[in-house]
Protein backbone atom coordinates (compact mmCIF):
# COMPACT_ATOMS: atom_id res chain seq x y z
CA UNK A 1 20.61 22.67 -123.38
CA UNK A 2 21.77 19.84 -121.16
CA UNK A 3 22.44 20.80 -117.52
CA UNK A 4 24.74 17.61 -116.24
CA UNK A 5 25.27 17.70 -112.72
CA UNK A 6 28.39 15.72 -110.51
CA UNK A 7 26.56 13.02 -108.42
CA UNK A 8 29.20 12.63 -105.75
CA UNK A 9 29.29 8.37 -104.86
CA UNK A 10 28.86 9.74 -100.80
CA UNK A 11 25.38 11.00 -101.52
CA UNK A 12 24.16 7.40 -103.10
CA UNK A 13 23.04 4.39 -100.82
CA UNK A 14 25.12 1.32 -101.44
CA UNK A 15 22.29 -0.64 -103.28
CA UNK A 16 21.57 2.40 -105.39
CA UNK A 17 25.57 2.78 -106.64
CA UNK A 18 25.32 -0.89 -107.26
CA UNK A 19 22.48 -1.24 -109.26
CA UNK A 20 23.79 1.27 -111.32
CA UNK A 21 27.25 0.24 -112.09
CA UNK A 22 25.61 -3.14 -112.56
CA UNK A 23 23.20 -1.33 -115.43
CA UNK A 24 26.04 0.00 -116.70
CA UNK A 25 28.39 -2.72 -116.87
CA UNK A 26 25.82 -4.70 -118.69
CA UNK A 27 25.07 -2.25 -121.36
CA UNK A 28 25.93 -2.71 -124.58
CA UNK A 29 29.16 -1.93 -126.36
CA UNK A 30 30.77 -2.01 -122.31
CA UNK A 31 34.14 -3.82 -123.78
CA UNK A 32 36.38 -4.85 -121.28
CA UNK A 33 39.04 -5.49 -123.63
CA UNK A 34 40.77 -9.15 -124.70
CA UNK A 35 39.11 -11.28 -122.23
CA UNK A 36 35.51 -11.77 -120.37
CA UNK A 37 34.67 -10.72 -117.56
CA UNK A 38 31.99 -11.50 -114.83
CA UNK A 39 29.27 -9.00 -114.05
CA UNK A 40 30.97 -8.52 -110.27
CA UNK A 41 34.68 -8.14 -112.09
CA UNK A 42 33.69 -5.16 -114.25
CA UNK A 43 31.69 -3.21 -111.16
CA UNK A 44 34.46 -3.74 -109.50
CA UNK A 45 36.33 -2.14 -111.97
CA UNK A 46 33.95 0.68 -112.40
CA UNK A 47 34.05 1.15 -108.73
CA UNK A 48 38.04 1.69 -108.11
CA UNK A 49 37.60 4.07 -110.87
CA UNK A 50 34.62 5.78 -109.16
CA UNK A 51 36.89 5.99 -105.93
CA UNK A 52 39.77 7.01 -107.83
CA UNK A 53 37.40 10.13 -109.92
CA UNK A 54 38.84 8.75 -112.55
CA UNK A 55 34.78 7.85 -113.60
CA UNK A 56 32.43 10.70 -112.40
CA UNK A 57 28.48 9.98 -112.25
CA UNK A 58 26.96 12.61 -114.26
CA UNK A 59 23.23 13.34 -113.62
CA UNK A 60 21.30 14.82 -116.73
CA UNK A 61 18.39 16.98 -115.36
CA UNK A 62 16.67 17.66 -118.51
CA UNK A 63 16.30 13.72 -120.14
CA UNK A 64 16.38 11.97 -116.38
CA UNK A 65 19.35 10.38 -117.55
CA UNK A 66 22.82 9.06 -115.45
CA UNK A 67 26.18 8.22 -117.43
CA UNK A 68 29.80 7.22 -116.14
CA UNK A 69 32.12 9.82 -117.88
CA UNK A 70 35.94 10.41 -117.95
CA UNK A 71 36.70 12.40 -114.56
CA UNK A 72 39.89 14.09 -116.54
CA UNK A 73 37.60 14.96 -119.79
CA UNK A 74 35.11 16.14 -117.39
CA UNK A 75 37.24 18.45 -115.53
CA UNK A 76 39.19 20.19 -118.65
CA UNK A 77 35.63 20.51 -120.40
CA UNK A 78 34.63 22.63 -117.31
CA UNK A 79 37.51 24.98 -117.27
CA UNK A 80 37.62 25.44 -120.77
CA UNK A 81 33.92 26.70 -120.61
């Protein structure tokens, strides 16, 4: 079973956070809606919404894996289990 842990944005160097909002940004299926964006527009984005917790960094101990999740979704998920 999965183990996800909360990767607070404090704990991160600067060039770390931004390389990965940058890999995640440019991942496929990352829709920013109607028009195009620029690479530096969308981790922008992701990083007010980081700030915000309205995007957590979740850390996946088992695969080595990172995602960007719903900070809401995240939290009711918790309490509910």
């Amino acid at each position: 079973m999965a183990q996800f842990a909360e990767v607070p944005i404090a704990c991160l160097k600067a060039q770390t956070l931004q390389a990965l909002l940058e890999e995640f940004a440019s991942r496929d299926g990352t829709d920013y809606g109607e028009y195009e964006h620029s690479l530096e527009q969308k981790v922008g984005q992701l990083r007010k919404q980081l700030d915000s917790s309205e995007l957590l960094i979740l850390y996946d101990a088992d695969s080595e894996e990172w995602d960007l999740v719903d900070g809401e979704e995240w939290i009711k998920n918790q309490i509910i289990r």
